[in-house]
C-alpha atoms as a PDB file:
ATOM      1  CA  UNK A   1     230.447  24.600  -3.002  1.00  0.00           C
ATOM      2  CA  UNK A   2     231.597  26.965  -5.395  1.00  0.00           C
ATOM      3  CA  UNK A   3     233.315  24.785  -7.965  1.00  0.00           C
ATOM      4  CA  UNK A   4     235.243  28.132 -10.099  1.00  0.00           C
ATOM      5  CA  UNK A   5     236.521  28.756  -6.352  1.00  0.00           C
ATOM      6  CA  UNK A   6     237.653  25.906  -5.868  1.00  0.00           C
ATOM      7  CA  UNK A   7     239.670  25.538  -9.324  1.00  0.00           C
ATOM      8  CA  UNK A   8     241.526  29.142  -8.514  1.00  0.00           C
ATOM      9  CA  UNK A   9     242.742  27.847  -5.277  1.00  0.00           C
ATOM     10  CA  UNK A  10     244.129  25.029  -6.597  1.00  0.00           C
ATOM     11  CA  UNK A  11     245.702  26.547  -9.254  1.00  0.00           C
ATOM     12  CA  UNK A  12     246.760  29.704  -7.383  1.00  0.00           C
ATOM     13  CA  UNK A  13     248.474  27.572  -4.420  1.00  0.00           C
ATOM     14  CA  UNK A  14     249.662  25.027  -7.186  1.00  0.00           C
ATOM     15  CA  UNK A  15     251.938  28.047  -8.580  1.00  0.00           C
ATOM     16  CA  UNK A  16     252.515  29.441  -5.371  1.00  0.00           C
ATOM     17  CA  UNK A  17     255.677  29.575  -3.345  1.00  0.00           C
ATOM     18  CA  UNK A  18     254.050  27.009  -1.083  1.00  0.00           C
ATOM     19  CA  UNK A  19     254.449  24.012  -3.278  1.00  0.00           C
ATOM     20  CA  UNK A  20     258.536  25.291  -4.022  1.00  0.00           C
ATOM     21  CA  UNK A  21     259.127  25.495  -0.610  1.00  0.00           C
ATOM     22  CA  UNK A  22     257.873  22.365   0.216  1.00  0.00           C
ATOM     23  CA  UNK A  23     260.137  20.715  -2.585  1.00  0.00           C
ATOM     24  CA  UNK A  24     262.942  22.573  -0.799  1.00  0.00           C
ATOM     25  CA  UNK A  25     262.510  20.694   2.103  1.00  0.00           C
ATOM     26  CA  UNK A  26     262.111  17.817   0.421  1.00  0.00           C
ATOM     27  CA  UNK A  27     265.408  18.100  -1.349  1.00  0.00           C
ATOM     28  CA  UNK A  28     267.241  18.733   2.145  1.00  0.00           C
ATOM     29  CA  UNK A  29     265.433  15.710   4.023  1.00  0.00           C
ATOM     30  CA  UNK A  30     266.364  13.436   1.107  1.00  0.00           C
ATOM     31  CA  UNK A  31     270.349  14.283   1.270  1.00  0.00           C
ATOM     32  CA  UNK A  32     269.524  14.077   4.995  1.00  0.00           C
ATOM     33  CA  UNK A  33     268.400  10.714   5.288  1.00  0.00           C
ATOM     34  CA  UNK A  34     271.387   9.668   2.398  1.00  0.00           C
ATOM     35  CA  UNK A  35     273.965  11.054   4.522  1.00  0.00           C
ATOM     36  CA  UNK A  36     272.734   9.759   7.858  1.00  0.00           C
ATOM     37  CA  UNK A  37     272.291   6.617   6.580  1.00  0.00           C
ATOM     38  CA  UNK A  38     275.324   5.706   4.607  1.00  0.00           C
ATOM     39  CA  UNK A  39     277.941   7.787   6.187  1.00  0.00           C
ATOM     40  CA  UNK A  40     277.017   6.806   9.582  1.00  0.00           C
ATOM     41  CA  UNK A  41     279.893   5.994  12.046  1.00  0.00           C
ATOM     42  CA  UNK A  42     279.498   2.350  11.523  1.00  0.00           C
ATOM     43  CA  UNK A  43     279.190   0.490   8.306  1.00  0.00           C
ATOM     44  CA  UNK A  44     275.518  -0.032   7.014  1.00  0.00           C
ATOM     45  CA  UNK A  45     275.012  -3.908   6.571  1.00  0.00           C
ATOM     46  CA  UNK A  46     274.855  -5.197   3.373  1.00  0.00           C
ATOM     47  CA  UNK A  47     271.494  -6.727   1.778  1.00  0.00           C
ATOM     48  CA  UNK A  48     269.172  -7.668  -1.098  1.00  0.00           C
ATOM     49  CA  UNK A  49     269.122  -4.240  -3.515  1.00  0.00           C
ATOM     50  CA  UNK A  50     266.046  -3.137  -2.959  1.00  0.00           C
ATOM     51  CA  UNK A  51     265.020   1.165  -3.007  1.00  0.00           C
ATOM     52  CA  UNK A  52     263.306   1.123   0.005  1.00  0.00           C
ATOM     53  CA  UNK A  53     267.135   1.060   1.851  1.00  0.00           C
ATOM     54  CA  UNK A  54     267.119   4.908   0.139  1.00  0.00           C
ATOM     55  CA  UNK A  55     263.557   5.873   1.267  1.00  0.00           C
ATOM     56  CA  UNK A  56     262.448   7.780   4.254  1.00  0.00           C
ATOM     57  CA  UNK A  57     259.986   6.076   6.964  1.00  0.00           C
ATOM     58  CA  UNK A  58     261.779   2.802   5.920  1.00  0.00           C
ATOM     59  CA  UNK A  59     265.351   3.164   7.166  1.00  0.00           C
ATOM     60  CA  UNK A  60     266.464   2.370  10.636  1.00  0.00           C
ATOM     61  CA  UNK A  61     269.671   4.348  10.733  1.00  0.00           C
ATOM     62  CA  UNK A  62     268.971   7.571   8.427  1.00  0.00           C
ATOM     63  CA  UNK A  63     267.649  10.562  10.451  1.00  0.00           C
ATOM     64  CA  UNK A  64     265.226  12.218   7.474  1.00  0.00           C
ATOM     65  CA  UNK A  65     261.973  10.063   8.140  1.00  0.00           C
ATOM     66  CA  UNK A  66     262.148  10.881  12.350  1.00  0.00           C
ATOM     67  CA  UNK A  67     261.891  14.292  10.712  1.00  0.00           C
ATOM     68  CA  UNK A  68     259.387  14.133   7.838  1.00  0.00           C
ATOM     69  CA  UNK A  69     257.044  12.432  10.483  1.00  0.00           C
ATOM     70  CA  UNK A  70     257.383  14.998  12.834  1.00  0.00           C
ATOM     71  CA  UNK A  71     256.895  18.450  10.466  1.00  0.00           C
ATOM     72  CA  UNK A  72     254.108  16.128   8.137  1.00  0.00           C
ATOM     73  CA  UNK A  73     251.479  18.556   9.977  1.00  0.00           C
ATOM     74  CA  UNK A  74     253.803  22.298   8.926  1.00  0.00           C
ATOM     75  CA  UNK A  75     254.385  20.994   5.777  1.00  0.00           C
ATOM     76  CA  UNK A  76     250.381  19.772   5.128  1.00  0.00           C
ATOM     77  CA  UNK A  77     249.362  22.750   6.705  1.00  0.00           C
ATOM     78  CA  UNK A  78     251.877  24.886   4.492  1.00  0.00           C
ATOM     79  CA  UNK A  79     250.416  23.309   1.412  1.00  0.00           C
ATOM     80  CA  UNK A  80     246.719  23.844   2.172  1.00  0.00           C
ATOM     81  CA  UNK A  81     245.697  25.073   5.308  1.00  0.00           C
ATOM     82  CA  UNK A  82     246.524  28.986   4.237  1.00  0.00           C
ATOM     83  CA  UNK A  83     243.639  29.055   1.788  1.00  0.00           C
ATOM     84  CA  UNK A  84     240.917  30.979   4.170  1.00  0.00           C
ATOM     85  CA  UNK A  85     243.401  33.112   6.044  1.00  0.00           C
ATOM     86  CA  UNK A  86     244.899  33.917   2.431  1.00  0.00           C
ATOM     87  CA  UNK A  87     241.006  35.491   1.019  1.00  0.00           C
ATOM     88  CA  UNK A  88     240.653  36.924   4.471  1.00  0.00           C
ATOM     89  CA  UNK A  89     244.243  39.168   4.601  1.00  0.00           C
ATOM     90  CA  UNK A  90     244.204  39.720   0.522  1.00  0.00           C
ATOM     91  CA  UNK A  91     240.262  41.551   1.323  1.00  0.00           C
ATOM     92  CA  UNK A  92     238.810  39.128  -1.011  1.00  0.00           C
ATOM     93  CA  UNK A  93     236.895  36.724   1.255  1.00  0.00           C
ATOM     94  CA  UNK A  94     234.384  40.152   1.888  1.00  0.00           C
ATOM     95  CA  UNK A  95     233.205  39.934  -1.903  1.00  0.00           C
ATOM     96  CA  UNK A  96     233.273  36.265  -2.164  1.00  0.00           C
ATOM     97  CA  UNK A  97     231.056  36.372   0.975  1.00  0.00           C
ATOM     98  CA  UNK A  98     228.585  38.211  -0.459  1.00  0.00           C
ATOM     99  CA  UNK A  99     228.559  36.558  -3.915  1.00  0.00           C
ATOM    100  CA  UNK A 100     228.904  33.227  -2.971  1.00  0.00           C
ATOM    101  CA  UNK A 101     227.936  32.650   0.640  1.00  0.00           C
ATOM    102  CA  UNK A 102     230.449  31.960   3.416  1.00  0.00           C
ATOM    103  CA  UNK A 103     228.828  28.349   3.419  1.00  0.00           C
ATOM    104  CA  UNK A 104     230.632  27.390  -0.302  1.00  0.00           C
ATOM    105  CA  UNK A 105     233.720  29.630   0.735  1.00  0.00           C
ATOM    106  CA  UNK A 106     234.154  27.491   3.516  1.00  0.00           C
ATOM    107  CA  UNK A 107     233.168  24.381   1.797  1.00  0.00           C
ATOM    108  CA  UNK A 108     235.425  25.213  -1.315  1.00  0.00           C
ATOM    109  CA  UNK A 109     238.242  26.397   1.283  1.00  0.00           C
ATOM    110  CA  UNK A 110     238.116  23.449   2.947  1.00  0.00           C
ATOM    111  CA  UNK A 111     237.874  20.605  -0.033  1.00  0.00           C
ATOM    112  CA  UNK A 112     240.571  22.386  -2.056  1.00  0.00           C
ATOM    113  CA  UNK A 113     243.093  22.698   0.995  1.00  0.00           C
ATOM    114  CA  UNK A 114     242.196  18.701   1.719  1.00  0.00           C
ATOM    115  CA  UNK A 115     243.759  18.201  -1.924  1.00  0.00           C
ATOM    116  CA  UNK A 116     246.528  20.026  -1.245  1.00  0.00           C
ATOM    117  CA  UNK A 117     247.959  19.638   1.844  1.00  0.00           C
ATOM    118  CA  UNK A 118     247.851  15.977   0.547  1.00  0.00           C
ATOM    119  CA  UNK A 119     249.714  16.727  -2.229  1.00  0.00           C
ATOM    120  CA  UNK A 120     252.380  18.775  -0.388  1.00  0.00           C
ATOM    121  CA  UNK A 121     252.058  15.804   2.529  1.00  0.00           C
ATOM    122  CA  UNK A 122     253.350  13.380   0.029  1.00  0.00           C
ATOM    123  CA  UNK A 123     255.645  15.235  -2.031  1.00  0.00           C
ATOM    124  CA  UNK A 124     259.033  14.468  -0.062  1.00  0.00           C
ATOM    125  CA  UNK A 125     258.571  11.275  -0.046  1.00  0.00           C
ATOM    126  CA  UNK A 126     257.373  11.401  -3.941  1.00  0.00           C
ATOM    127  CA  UNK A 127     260.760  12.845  -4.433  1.00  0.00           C
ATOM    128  CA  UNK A 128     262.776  10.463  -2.284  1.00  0.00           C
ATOM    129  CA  UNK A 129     260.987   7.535  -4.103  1.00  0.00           C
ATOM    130  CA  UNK A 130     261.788   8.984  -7.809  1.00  0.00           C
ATOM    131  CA  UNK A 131     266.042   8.992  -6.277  1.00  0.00           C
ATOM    132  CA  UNK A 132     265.739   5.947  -4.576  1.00  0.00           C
ATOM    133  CA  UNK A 133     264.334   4.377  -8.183  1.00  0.00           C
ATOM    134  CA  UNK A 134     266.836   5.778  -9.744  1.00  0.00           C
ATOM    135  CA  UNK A 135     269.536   4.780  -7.584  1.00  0.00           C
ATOM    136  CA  UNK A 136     269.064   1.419  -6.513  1.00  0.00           C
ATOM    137  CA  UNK A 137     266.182   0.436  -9.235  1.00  0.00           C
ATOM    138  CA  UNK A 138     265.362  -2.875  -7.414  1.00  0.00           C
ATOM    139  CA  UNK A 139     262.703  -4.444  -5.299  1.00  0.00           C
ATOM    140  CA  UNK A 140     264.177  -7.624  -3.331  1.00  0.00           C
ATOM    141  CA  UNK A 141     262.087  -8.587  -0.362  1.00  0.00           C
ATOM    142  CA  UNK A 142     263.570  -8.479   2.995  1.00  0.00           C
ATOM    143  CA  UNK A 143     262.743 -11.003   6.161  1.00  0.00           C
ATOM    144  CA  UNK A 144     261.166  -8.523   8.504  1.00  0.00           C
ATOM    145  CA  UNK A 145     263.524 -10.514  11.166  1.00  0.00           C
ATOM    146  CA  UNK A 146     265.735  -8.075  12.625  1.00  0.00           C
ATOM    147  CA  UNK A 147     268.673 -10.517  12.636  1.00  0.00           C
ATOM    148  CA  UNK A 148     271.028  -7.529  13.891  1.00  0.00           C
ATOM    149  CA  UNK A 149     269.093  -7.964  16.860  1.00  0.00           C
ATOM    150  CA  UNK A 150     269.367 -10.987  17.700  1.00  0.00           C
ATOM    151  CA  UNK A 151     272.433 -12.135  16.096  1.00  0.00           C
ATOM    152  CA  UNK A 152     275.340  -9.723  15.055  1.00  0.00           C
ATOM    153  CA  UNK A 153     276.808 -11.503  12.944  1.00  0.00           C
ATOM    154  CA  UNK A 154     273.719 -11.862  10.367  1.00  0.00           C
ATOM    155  CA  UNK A 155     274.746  -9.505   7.449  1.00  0.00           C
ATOM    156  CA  UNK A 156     271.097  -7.500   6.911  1.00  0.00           C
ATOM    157  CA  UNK A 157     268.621  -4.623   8.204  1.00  0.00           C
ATOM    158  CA  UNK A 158     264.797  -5.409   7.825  1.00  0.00           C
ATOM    159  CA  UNK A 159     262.958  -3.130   5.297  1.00  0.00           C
ATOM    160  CA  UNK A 160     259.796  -3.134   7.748  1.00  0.00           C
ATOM    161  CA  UNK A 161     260.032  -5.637  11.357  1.00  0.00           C
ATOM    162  CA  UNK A 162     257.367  -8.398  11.221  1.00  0.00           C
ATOM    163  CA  UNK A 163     255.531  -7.159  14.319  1.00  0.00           C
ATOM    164  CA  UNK A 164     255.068  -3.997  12.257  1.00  0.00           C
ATOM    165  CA  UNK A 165     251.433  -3.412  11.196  1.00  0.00           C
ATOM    166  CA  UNK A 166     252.195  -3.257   7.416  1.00  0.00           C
ATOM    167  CA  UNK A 167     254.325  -6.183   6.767  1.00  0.00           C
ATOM    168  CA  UNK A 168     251.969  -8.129   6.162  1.00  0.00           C
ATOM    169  CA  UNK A 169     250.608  -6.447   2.903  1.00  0.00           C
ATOM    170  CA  UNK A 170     254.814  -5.809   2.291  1.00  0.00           C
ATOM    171  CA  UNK A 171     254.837  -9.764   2.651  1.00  0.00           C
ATOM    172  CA  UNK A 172     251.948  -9.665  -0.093  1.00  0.00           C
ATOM    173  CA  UNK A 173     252.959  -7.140  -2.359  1.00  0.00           C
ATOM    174  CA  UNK A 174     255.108  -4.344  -2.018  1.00  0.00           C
ATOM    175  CA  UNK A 175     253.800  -2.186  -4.986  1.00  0.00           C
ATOM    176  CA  UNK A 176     250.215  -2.645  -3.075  1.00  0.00           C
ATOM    177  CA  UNK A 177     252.432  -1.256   0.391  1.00  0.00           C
ATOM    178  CA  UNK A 178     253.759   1.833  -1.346  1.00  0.00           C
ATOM    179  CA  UNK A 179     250.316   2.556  -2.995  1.00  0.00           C
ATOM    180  CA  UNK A 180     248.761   2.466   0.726  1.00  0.00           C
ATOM    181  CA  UNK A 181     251.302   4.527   2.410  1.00  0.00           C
ATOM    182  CA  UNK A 182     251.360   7.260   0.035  1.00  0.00           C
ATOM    183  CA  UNK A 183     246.957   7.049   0.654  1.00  0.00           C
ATOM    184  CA  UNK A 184     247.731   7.190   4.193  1.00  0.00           C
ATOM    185  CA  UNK A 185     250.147  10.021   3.927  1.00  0.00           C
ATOM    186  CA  UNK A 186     247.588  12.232   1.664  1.00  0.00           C
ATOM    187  CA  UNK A 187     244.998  11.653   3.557  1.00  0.00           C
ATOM    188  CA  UNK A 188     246.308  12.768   6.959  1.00  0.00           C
ATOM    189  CA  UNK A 189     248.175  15.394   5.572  1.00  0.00           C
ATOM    190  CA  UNK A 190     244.854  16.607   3.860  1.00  0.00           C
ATOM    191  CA  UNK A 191     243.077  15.995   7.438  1.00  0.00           C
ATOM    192  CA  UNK A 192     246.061  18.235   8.934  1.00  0.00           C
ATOM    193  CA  UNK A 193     245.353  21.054   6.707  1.00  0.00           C
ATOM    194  CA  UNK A 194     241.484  20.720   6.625  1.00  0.00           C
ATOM    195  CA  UNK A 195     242.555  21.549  10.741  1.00  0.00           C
ATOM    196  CA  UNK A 196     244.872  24.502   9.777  1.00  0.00           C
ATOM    197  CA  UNK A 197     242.309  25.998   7.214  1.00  0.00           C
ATOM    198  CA  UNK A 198     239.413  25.986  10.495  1.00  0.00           C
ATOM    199  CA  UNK A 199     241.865  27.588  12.770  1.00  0.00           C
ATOM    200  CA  UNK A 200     242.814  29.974  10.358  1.00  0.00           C
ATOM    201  CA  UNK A 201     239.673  31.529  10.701  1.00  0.00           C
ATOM    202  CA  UNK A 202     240.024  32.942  14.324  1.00  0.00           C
ATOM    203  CA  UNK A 203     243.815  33.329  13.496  1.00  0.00           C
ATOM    204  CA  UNK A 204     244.089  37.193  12.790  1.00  0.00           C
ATOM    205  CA  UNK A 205     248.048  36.672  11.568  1.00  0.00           C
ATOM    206  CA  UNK A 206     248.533  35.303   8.510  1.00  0.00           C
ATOM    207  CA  UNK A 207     250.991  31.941   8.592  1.00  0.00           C
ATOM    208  CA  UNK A 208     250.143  30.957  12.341  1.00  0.00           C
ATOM    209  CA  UNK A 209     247.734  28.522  11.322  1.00  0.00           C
ATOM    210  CA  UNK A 210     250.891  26.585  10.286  1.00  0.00           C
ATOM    211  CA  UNK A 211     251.477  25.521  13.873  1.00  0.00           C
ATOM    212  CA  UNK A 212     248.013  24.358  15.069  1.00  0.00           C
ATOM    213  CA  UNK A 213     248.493  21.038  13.747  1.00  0.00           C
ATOM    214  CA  UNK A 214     251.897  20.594  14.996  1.00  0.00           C
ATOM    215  CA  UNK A 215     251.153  21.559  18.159  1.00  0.00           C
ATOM    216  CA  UNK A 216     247.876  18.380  18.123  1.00  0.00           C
ATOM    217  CA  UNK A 217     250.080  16.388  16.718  1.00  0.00           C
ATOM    218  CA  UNK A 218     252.834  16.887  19.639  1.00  0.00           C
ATOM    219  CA  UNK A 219     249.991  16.699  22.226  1.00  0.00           C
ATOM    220  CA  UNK A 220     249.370  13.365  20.829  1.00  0.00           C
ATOM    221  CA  UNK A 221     253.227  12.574  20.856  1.00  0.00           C
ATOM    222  CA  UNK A 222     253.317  13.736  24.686  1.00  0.00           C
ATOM    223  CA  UNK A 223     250.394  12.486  25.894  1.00  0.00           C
ATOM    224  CA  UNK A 224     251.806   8.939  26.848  1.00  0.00           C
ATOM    225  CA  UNK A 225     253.626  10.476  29.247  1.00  0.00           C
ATOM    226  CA  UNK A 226     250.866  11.330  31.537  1.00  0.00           C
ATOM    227  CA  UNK A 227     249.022   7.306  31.154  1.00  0.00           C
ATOM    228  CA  UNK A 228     249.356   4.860  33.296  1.00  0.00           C
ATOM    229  CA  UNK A 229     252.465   2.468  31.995  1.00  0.00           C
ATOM    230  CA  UNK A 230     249.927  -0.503  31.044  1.00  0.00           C
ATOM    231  CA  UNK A 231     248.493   1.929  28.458  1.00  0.00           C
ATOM    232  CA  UNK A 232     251.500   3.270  27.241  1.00  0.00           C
ATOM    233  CA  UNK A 233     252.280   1.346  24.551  1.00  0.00           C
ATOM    234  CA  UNK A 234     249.089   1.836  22.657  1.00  0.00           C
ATOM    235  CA  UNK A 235     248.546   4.961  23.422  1.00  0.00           C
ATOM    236  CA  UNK A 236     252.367   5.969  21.682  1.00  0.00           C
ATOM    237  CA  UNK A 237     251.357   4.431  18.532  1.00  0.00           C
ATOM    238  CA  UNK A 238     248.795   7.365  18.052  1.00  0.00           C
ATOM    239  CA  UNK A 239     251.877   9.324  17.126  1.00  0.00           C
ATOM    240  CA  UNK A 240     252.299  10.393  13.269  1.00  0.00           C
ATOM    241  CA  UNK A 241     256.164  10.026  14.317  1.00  0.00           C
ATOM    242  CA  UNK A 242     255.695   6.016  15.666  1.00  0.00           C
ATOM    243  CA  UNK A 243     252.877   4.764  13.287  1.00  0.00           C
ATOM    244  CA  UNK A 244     254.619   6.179  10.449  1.00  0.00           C
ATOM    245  CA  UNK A 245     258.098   5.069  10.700  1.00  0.00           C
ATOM    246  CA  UNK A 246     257.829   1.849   9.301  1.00  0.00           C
ATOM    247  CA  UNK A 247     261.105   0.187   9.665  1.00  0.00           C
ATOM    248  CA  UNK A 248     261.336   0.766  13.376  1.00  0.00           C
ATOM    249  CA  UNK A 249     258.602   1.877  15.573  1.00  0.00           C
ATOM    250  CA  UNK A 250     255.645   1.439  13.741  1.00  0.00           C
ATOM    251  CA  UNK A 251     253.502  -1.552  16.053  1.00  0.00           C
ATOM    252  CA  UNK A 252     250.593  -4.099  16.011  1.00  0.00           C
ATOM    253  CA  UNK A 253     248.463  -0.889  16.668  1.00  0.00           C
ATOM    254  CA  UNK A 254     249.666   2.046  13.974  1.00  0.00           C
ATOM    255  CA  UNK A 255     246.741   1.164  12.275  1.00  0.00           C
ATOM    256  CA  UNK A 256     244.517   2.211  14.259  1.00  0.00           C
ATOM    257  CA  UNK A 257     246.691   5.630  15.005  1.00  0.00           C
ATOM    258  CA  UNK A 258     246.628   6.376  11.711  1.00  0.00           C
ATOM    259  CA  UNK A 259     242.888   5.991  11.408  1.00  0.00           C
ATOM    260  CA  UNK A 260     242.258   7.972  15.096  1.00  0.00           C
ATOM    261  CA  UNK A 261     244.648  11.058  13.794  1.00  0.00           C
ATOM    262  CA  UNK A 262     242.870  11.254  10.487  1.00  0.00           C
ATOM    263  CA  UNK A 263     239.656  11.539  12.273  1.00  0.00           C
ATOM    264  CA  UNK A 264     240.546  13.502  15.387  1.00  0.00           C
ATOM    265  CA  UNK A 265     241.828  16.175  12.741  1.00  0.00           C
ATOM    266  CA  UNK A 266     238.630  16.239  10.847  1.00  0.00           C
ATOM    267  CA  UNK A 267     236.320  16.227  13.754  1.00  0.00           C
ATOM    268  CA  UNK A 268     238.038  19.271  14.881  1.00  0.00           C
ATOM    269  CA  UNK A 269     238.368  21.125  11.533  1.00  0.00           C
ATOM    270  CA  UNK A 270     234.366  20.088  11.029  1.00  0.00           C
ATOM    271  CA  UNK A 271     233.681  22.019  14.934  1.00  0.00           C
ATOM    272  CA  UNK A 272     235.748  24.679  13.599  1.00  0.00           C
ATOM    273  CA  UNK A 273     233.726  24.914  10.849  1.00  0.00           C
ATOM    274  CA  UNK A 274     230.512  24.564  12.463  1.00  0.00           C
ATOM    275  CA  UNK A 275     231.508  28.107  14.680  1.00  0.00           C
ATOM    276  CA  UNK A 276     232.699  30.020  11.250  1.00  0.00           C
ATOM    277  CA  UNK A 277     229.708  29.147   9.150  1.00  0.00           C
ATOM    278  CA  UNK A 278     227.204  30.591  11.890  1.00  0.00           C
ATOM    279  CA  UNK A 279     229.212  33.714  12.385  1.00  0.00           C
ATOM    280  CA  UNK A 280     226.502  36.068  11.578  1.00  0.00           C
ATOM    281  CA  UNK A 281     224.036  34.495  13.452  1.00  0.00           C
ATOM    282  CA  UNK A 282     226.141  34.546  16.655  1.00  0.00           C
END
């Protein structure tokens, strides 16, 4: 691995329009989720201040964390997954291949767009979390009951429902949650873009490689369509969009969806990169 490669991809992408346009969206799924949320048609029950009511992935009602989940893979892929198709189109990956090797290209390629399609994977919610700080700067913990459920006339929303495979490290220590969910997010955003970056190279047009995890991700979403209804219910919580929204659909099982995503996306992006690296030999 080339390690002066790898440095001016990170800071090239770093000051790129990538990382702006990622903030952009961002911005728009915060006031999303906001408006969704507390100008909804009914009145938002009252609870224990806490900024998680503000956050994406942990409200019930607001609209921008069924989102986020679902373009995680663009934006991951937008971050990081452009690096090789970038050399190749610009006519640089010809002279790097012959000073460096396409071995640390690839290599360099592949660790610097891990780092930062993790970084661009978290940075909405980074964003929502600095608001939501700011405008509710409290940390009350929530039953994970949902009382609305059962009873309609209990006054309160749960943060994260108790059959939820998080709450119990929320129940332990909610710094500790936030901590792990911004580790999960980076690392299967850097897992979608490692997957973008090894498509890329049999991508001749620059910017499709966006899509390729999208569309493995929506496979994934689909597939328990096709399964027999017994295995259904698993078999959804492979979804990004389930196992990732905390406060409503995440299950018993997103645990394991999260770990199966993370490495269905490298095993692919490591085949991927298997095929490129013995390109002259085929």
């Amino acid at each position: 691995m080339s390690v002066s490669l790898l440095r001016q991809q990170l800071s090239r992408t770093l000051r790129s329009w990538r990382f702006s346009a990622i903030a952009g969206i961002g911005i728009v799924l915060v006031a999303l989720n906001y408006w969704t949320t507390f100008h909804a048609t009914f009145v938002l029950p009252k609870s224990d201040p806490t900024f998680f009511r503000y956050m994406m992935l942990f409200s019930d009602v607001g609209a921008g964390g069924s989102i986020y989940c679902m373009l995680l893979p663009c934006i991951a892929a937008l971050a990081g997954g452009g690096l090789y198709s970038d050399e190749k189109n610009s006519g640089r990956l010809r002279m790097m291949l012959v000073r460096t090797g396409r071995r640390d290209v690839l290599r360099s390629s592949f660790c610097a767009g891990f780092v930062l399609g993790g970084c661009g994977g978290v940075l909405p919610l980074l964003l929502n979390l600095v608001v939501a700080v700011i405008r509710q700067p409290h940390m009350s913990f929530i039953d994970g009951v949902d009382h609305i459920a059962t009873n309609p006339y209990f006054a309160y929303y749960p943060v994260i429902r108790a059959d939820s495979w998080l709450y119990p490290l929320y129940k332990a220590s909610q710094p500790l949650m936030l901590v792990v969910v911004f580790a999960l997010i980076f690392v299967l955003s850097g897992a979608y873009a490692c997957l973008a970056i090894g498509a890329s190279a049999f991508i001749g047009k620059r910017y499709v490689e966006i899509l390729v995890p999208f569309a493995v991700s929506l496979l994934i979403w689909l597939l328990p369509a096709i399964l027999p209804i017994h295995a259904q219910l698993v078999a959804n919580e492979f979804s990004q969009v389930v196992f990732l929204n905390f406060s409503a659909d995440a299950g018993p099982y997103g645990a394991w969806g999260a770990v199966a995503n993370v490495m269905l996306s490298l095993v692919l992006a490591e085949v991927l990169y298997g095929i490129e690296l013995h390109r002259d030999t085929l």
